[in-house]
PDB file of N, CA and C in Angstrom:
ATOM      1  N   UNK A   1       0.816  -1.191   0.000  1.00  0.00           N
ATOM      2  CA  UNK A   1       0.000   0.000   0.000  1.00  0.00           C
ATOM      3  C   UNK A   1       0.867   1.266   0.000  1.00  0.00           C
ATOM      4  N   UNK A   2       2.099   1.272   0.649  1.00  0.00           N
ATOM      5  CA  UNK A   2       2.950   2.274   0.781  1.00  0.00           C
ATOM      6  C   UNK A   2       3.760   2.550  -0.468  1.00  0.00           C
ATOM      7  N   UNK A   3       3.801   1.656  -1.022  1.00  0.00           N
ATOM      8  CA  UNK A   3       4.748   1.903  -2.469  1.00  0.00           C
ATOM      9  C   UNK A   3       3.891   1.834  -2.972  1.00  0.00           C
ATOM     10  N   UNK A   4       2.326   1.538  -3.313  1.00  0.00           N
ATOM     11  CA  UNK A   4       1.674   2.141  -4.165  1.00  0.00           C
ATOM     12  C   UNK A   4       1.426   3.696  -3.889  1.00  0.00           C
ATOM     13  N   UNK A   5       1.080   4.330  -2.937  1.00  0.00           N
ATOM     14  CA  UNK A   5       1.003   5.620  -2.582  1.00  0.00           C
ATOM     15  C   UNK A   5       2.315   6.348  -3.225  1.00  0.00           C
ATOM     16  N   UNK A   6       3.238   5.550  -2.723  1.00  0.00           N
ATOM     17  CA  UNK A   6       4.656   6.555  -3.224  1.00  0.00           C
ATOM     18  C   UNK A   6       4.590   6.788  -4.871  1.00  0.00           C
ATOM     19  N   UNK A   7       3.966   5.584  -5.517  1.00  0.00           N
ATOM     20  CA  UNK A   7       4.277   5.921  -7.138  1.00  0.00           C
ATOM     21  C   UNK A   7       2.914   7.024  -7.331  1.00  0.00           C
ATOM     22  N   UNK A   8       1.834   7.049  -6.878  1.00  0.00           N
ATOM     23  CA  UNK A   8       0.579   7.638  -7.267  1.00  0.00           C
ATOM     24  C   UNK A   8       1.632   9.281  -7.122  1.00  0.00           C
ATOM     25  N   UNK A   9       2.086   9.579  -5.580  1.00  0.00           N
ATOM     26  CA  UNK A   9       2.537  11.154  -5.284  1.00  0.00           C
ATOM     27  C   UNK A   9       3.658  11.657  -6.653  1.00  0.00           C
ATOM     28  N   UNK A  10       4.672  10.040  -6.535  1.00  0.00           N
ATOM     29  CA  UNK A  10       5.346  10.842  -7.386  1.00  0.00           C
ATOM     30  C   UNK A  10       5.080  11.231  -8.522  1.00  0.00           C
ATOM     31  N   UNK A  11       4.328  10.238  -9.465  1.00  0.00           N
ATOM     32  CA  UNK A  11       3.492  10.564 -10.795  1.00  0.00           C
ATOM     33  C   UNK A  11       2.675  12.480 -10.634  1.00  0.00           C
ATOM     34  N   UNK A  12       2.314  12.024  -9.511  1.00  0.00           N
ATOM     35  CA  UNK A  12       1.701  13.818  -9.552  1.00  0.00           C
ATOM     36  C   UNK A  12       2.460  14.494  -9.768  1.00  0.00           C
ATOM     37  N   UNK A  13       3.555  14.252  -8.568  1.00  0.00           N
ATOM     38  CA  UNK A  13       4.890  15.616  -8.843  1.00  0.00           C
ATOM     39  C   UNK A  13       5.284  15.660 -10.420  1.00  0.00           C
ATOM     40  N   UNK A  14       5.476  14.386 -10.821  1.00  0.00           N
ATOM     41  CA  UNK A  14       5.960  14.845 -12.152  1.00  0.00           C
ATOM     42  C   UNK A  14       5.223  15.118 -13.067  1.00  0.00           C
ATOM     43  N   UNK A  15       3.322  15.142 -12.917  1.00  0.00           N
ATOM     44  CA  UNK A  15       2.739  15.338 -14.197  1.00  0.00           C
ATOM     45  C   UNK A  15       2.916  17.356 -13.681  1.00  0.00           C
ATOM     46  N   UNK A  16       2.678  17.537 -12.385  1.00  0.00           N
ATOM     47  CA  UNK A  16       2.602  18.789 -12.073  1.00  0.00           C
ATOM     48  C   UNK A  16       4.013  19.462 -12.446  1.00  0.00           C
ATOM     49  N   UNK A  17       4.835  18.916 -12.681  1.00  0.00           N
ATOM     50  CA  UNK A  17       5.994  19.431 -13.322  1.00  0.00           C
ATOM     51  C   UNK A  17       6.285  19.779 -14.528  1.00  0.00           C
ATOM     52  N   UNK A  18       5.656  19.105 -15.092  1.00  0.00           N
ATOM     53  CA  UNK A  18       5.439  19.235 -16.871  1.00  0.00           C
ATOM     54  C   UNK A  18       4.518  19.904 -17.166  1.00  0.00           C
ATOM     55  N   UNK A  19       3.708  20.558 -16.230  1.00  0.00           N
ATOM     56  CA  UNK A  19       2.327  21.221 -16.673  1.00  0.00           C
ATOM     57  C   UNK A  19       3.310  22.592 -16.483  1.00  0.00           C
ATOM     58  N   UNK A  20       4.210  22.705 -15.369  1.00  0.00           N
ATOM     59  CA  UNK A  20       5.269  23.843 -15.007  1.00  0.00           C
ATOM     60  C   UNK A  20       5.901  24.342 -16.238  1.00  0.00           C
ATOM     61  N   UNK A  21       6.768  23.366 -16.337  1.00  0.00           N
ATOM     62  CA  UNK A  21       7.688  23.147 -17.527  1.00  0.00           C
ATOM     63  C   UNK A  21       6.785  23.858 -19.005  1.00  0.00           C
ATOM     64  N   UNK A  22       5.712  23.368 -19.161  1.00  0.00           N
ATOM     65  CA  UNK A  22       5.348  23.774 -20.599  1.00  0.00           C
ATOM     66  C   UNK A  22       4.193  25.078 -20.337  1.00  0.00           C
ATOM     67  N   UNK A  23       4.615  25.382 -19.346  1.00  0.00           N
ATOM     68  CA  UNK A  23       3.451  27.068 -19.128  1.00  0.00           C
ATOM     69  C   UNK A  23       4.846  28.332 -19.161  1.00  0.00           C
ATOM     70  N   UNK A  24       5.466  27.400 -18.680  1.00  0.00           N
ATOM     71  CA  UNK A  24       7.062  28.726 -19.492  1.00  0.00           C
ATOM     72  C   UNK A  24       7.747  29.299 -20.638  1.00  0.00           C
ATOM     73  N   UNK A  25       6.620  28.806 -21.827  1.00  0.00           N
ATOM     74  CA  UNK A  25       6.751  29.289 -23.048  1.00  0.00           C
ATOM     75  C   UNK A  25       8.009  29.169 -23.222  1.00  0.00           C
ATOM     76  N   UNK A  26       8.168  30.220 -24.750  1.00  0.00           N
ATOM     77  CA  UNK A  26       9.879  30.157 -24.844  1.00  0.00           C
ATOM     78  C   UNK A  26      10.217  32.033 -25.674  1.00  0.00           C
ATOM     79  N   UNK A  27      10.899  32.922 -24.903  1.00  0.00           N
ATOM     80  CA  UNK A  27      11.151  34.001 -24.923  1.00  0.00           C
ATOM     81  C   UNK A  27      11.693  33.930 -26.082  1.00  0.00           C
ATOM     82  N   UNK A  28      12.479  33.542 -26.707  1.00  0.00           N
ATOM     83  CA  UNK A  28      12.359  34.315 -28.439  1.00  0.00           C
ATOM     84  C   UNK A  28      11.410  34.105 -28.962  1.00  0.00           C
ATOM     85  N   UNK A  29      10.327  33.516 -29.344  1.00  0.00           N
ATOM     86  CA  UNK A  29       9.070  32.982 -29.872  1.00  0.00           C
ATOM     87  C   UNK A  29       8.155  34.025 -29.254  1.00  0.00           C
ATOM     88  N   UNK A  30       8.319  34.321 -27.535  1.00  0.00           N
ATOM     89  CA  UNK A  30       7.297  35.262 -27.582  1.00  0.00           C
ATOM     90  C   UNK A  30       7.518  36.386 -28.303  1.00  0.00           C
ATOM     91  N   UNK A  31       9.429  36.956 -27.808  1.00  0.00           N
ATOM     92  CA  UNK A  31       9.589  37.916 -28.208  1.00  0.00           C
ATOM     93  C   UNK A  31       9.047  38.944 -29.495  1.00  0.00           C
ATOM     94  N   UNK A  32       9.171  38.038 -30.775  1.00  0.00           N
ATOM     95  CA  UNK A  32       8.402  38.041 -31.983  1.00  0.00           C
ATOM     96  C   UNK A  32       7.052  38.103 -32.439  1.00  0.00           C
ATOM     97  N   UNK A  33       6.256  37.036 -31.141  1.00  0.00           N
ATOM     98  CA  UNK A  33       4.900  37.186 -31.158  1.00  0.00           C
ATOM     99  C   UNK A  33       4.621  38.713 -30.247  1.00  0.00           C
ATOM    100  N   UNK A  34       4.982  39.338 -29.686  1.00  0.00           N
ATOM    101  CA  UNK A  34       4.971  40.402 -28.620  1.00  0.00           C
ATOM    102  C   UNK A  34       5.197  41.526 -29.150  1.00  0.00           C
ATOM    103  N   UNK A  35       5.922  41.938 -30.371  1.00  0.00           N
ATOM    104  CA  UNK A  35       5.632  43.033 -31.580  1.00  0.00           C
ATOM    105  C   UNK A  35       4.540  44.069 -31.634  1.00  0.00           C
ATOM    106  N   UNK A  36       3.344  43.612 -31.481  1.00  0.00           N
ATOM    107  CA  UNK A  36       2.432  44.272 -31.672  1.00  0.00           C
ATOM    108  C   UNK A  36       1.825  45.022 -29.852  1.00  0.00           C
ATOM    109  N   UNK A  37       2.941  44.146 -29.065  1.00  0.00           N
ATOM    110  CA  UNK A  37       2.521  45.174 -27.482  1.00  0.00           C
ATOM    111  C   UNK A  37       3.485  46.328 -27.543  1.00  0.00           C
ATOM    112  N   UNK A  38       4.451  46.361 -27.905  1.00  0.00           N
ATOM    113  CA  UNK A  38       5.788  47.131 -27.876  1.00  0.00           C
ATOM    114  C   UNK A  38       5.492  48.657 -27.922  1.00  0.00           C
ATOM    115  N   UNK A  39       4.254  48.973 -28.776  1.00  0.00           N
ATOM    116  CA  UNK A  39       3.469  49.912 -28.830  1.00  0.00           C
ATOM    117  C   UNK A  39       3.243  51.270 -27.516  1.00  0.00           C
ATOM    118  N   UNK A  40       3.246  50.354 -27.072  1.00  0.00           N
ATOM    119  CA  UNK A  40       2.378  51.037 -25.369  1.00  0.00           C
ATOM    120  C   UNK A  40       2.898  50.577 -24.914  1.00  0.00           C
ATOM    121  N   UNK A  41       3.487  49.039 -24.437  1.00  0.00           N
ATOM    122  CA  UNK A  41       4.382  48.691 -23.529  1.00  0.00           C
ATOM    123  C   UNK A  41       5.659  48.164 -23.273  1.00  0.00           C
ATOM    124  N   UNK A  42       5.974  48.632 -24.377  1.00  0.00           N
ATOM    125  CA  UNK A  42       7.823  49.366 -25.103  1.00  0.00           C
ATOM    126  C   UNK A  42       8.300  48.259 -25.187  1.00  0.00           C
ATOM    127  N   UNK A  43       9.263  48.076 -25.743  1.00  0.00           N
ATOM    128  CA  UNK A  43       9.993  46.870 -26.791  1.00  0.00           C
ATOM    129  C   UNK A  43      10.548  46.107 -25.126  1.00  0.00           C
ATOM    130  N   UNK A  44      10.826  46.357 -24.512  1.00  0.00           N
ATOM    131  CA  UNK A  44      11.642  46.302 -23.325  1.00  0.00           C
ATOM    132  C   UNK A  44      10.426  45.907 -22.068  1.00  0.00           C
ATOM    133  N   UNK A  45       9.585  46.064 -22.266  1.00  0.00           N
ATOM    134  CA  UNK A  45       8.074  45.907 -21.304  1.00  0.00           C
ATOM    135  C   UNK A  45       8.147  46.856 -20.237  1.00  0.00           C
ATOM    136  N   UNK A  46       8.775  47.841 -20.615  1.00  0.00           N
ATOM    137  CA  UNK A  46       8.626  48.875 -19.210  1.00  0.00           C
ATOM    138  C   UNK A  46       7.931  50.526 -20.004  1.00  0.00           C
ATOM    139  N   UNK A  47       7.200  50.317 -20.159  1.00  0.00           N
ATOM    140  CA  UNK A  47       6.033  51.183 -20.760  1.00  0.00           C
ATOM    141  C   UNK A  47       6.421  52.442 -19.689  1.00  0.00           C
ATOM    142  N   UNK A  48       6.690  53.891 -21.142  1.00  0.00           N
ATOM    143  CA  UNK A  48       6.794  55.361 -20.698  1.00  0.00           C
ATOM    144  C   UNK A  48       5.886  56.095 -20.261  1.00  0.00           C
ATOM    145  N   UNK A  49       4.416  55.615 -20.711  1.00  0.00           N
ATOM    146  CA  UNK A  49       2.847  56.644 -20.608  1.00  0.00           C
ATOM    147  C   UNK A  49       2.655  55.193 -19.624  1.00  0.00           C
ATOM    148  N   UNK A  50       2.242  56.388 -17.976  1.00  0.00           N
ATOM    149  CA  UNK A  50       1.766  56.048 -16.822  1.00  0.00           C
ATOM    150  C   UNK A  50       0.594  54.895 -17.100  1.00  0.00           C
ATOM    151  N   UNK A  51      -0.349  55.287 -18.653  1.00  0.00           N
ATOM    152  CA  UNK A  51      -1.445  54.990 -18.841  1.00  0.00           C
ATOM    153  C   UNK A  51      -1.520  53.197 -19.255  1.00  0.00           C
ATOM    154  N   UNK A  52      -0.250  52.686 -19.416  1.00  0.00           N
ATOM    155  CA  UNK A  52       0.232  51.367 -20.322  1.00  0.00           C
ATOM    156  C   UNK A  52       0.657  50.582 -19.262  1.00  0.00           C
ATOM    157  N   UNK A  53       0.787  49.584 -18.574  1.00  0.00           N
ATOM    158  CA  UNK A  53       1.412  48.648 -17.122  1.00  0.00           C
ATOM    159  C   UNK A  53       2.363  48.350 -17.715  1.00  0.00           C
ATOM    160  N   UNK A  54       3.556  48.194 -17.007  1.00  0.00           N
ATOM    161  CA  UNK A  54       5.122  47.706 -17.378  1.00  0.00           C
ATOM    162  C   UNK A  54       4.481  45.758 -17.293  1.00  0.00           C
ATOM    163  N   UNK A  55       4.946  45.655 -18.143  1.00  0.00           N
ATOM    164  CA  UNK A  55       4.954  44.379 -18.504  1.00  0.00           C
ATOM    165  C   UNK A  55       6.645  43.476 -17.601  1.00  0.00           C
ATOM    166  N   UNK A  56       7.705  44.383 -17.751  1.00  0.00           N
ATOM    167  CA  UNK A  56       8.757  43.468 -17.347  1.00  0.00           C
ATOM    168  C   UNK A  56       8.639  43.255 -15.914  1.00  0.00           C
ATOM    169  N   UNK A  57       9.510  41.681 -15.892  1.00  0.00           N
ATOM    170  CA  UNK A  57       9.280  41.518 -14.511  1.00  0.00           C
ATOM    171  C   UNK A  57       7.878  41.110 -14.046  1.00  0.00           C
ATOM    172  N   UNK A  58       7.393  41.086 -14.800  1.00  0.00           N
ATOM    173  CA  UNK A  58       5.951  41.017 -14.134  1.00  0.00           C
ATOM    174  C   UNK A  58       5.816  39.311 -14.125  1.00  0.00           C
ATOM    175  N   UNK A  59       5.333  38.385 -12.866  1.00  0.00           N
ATOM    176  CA  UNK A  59       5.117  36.875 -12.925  1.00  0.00           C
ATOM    177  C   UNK A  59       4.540  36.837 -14.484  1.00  0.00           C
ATOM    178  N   UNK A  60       4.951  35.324 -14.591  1.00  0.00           N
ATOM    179  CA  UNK A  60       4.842  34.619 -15.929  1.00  0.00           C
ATOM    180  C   UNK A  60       3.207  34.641 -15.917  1.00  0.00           C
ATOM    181  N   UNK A  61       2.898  33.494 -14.494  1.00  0.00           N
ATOM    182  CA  UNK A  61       1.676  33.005 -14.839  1.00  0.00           C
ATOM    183  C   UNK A  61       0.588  34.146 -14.513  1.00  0.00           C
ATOM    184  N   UNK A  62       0.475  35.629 -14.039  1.00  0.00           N
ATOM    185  CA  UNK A  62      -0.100  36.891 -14.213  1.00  0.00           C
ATOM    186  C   UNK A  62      -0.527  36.993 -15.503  1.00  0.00           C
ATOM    187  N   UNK A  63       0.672  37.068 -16.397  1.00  0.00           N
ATOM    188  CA  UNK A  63       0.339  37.740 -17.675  1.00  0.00           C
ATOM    189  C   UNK A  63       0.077  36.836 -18.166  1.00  0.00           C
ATOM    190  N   UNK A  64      -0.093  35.588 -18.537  1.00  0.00           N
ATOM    191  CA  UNK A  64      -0.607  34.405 -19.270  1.00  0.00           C
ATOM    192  C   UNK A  64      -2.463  34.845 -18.422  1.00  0.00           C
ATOM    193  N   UNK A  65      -2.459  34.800 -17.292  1.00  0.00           N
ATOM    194  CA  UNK A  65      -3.895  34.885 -16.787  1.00  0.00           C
ATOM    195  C   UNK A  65      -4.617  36.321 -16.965  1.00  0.00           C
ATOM    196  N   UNK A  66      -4.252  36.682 -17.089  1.00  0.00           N
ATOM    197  CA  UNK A  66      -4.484  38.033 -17.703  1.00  0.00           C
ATOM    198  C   UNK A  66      -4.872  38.687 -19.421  1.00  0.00           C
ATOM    199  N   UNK A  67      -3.815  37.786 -19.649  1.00  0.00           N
ATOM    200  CA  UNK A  67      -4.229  37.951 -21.621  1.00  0.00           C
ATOM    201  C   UNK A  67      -5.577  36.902 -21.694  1.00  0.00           C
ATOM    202  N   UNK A  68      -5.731  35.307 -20.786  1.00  0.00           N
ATOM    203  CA  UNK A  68      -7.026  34.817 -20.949  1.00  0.00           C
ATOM    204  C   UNK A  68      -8.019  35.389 -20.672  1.00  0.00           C
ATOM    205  N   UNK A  69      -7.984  36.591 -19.512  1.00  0.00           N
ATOM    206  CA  UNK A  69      -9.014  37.376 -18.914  1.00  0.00           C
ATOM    207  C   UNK A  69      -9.446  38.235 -19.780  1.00  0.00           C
ATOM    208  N   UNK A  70      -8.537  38.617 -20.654  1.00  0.00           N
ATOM    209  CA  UNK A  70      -8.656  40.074 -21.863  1.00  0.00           C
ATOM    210  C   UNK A  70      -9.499  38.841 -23.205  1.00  0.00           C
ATOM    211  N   UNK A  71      -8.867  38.118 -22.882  1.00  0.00           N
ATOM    212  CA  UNK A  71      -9.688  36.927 -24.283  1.00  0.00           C
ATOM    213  C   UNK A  71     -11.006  36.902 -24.047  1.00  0.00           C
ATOM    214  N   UNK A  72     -11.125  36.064 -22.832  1.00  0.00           N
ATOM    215  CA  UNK A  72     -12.173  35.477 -22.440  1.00  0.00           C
ATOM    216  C   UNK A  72     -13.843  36.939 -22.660  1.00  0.00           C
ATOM    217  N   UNK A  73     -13.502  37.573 -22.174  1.00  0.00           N
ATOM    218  CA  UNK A  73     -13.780  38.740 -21.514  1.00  0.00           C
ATOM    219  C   UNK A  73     -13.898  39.474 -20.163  1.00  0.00           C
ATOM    220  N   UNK A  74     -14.083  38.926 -19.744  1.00  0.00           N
ATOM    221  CA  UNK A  74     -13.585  38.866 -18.208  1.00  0.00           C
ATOM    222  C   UNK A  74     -12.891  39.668 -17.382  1.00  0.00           C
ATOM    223  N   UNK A  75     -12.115  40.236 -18.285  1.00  0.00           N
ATOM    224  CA  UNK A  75     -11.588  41.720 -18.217  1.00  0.00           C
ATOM    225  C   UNK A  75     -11.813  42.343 -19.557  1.00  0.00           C
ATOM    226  N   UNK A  76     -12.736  43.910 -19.164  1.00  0.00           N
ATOM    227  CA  UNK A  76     -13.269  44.245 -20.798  1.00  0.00           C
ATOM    228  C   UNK A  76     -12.067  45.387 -20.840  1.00  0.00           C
ATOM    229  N   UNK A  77     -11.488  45.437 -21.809  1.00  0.00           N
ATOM    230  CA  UNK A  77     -10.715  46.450 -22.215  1.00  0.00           C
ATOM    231  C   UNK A  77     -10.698  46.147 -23.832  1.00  0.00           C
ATOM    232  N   UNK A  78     -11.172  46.832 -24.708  1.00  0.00           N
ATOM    233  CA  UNK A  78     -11.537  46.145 -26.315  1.00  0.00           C
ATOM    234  C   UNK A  78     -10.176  46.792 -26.784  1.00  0.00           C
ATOM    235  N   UNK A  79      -9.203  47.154 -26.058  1.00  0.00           N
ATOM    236  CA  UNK A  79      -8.080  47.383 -27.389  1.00  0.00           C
ATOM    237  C   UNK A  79      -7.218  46.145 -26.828  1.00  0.00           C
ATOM    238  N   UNK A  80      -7.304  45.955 -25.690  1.00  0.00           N
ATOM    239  CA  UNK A  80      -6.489  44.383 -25.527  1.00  0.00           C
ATOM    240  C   UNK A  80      -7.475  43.234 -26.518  1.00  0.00           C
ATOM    241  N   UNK A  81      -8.753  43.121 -25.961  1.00  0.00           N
ATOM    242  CA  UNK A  81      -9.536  42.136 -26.352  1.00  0.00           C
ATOM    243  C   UNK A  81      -9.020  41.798 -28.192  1.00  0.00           C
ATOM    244  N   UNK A  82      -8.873  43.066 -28.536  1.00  0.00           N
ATOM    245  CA  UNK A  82      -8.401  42.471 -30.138  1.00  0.00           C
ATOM    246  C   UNK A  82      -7.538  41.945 -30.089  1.00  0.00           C
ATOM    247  N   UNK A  83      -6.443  42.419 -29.238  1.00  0.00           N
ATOM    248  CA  UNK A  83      -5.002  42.189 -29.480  1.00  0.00           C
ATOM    249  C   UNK A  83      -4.893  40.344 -29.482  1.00  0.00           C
ATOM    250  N   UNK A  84      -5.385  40.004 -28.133  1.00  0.00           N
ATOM    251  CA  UNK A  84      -5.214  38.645 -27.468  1.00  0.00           C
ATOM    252  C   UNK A  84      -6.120  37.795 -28.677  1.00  0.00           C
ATOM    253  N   UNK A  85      -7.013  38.611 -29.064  1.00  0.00           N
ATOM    254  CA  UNK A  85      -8.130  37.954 -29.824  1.00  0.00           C
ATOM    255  C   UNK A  85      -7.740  36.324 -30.761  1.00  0.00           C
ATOM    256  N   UNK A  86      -6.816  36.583 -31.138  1.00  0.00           N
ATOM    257  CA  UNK A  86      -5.893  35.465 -31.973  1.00  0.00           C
ATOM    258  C   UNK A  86      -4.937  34.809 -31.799  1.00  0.00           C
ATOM    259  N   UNK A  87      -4.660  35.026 -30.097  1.00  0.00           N
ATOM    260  CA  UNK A  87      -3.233  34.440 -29.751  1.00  0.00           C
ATOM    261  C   UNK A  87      -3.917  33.086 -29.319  1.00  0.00           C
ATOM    262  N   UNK A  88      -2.574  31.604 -29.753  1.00  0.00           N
ATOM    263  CA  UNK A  88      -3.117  30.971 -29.157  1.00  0.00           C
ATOM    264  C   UNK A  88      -2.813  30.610 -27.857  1.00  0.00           C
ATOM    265  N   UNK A  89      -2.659  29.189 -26.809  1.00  0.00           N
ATOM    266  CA  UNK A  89      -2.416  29.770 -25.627  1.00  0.00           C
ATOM    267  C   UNK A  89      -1.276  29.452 -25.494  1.00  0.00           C
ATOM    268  N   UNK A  90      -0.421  28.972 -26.883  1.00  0.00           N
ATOM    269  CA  UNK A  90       0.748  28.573 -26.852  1.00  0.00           C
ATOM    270  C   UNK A  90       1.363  30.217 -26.809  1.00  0.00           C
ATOM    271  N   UNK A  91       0.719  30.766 -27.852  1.00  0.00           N
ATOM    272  CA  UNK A  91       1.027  32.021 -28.000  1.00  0.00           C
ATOM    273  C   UNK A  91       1.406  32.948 -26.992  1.00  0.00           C
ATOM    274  N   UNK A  92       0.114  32.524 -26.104  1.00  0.00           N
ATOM    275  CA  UNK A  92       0.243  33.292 -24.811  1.00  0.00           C
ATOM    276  C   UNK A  92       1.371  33.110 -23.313  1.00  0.00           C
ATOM    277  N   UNK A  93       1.460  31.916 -23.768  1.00  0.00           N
ATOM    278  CA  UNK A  93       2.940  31.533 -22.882  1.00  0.00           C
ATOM    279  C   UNK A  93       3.530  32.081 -23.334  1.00  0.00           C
ATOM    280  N   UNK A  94       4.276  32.243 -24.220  1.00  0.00           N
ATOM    281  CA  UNK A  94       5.392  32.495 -24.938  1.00  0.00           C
ATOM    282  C   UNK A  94       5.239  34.325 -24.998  1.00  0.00           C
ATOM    283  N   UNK A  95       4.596  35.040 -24.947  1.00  0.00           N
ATOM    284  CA  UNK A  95       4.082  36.457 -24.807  1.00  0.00           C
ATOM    285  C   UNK A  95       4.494  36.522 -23.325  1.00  0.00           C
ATOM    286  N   UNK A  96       4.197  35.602 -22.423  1.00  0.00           N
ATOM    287  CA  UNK A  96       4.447  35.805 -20.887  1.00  0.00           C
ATOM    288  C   UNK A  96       6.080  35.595 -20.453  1.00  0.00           C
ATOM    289  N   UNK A  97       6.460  34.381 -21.551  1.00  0.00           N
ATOM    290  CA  UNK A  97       7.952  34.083 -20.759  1.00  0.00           C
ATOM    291  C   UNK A  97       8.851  35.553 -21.280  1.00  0.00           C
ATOM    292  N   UNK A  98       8.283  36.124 -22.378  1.00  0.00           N
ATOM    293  CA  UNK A  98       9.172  36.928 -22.958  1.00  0.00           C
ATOM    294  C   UNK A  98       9.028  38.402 -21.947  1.00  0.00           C
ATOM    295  N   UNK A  99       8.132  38.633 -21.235  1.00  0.00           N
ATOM    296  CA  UNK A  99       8.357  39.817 -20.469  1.00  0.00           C
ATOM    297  C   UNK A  99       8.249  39.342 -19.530  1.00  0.00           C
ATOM    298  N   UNK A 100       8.234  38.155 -18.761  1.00  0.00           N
ATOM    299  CA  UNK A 100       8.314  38.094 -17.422  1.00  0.00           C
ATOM    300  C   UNK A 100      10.234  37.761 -17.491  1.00  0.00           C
ATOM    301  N   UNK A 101      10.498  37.755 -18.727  1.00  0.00           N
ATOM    302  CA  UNK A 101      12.100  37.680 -18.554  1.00  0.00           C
ATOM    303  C   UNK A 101      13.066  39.021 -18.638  1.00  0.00           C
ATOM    304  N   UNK A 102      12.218  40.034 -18.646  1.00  0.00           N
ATOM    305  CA  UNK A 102      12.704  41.089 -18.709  1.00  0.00           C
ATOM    306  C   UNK A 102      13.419  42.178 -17.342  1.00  0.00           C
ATOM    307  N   UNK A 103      14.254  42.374 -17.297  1.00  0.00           N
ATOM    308  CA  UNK A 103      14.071  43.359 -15.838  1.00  0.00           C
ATOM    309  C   UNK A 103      13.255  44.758 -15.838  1.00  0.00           C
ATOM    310  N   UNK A 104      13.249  44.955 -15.102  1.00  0.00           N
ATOM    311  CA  UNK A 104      11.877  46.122 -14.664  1.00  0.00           C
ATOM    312  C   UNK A 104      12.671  47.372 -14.260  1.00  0.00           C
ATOM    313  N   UNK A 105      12.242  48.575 -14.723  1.00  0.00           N
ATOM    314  CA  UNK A 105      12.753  49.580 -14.639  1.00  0.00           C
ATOM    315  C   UNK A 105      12.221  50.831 -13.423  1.00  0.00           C
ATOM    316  N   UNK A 106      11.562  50.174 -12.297  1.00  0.00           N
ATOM    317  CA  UNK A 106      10.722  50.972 -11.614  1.00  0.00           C
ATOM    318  C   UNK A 106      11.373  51.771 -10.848  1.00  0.00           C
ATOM    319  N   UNK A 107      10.897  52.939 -10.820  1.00  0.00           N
ATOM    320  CA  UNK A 107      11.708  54.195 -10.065  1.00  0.00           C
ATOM    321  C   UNK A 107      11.968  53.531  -8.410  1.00  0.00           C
ATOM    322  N   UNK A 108      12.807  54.482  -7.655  1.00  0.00           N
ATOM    323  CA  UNK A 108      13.026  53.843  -6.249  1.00  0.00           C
ATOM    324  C   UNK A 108      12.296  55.037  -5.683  1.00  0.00           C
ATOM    325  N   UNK A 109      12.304  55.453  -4.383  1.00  0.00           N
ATOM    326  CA  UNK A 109      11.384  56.232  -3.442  1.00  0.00           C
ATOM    327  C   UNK A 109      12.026  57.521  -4.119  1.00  0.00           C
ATOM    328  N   UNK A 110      12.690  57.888  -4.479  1.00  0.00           N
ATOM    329  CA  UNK A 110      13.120  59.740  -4.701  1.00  0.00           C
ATOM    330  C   UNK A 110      13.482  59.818  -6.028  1.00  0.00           C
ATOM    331  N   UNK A 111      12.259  59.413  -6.977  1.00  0.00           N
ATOM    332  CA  UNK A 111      12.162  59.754  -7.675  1.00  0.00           C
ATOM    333  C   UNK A 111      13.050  58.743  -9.375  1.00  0.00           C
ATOM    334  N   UNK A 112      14.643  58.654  -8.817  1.00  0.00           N
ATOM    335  CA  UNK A 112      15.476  58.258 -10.007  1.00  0.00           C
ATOM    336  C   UNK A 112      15.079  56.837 -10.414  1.00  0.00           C
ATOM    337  N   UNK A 113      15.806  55.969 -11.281  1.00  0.00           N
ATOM    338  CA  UNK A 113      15.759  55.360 -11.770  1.00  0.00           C
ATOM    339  C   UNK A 113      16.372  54.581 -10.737  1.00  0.00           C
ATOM    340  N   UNK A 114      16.202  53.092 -10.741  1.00  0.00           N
ATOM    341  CA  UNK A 114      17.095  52.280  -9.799  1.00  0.00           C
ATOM    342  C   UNK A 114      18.692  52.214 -10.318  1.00  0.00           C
ATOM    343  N   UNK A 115      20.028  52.354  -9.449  1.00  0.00           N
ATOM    344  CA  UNK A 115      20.789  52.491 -10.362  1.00  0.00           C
ATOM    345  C   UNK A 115      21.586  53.909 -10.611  1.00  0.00           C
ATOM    346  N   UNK A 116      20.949  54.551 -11.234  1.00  0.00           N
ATOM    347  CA  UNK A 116      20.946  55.793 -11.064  1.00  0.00           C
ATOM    348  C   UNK A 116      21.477  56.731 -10.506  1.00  0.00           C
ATOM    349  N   UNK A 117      22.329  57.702 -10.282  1.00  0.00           N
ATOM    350  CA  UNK A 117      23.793  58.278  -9.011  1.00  0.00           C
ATOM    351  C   UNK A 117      23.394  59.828  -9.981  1.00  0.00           C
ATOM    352  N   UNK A 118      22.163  60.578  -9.159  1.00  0.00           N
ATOM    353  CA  UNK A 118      22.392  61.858  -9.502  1.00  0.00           C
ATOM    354  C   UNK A 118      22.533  62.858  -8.318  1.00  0.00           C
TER     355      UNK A 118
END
């Protein structure tokens, strides 16, 4: 009974691993598919107009749940809703690994850039 239990857990760990493994897209693939955000949320995912969310840095599985929310409708915003409109969800991994691989450019408390020596 005990070594059946042990193979049932480990089979989980490893199907739950591969579900891991293949929700991490692959950052040049998004990179390319991600063209058309660069717009508003800059080639780099750290968007200049307050009005656009920095994409870099931001968790993987956020922005994968988030572009389904803009799909789905679920979150109404109709200039995303087009955008996502055609991605598939391979697509959408791969849109997520590519700016959640980015570093983030967020100001520190006084104002500068992180980094920054003025």
């Amino acid at each position: 009974m005990n070594r059946a239990l042990t193979l049932i857990s480990f089979g989980a760990a490893l199907a739950f691993a591969s579900v891991q493994a293949q929700a991490a897209g692959n950052i040049e693939a998004g990179k390319q598919k991600a063209a058309a955000c660069f717009a508003c949320h800059g080639t780099d995912g750290n968007a200049i107009d307050p009005q656009y969310p920095r994409l870099a840095g931001q968790y993987n599985m956020y922005i994968q749940q988030a572009l389904h929310e803009y799909k789905s409708g679920q979150r109404n915003n109709a200039i995303m809703k087009g955008f996502v409109a055609t991605l598939s969800d391979q697509d959408i991994e791969d849109v997520a690994a590519y700016f959640s691989s980015l570093p983030t450019k967020l100001d520190n408390l006084d104002g500068h850039i992180q980094g920054d020596k003025k």
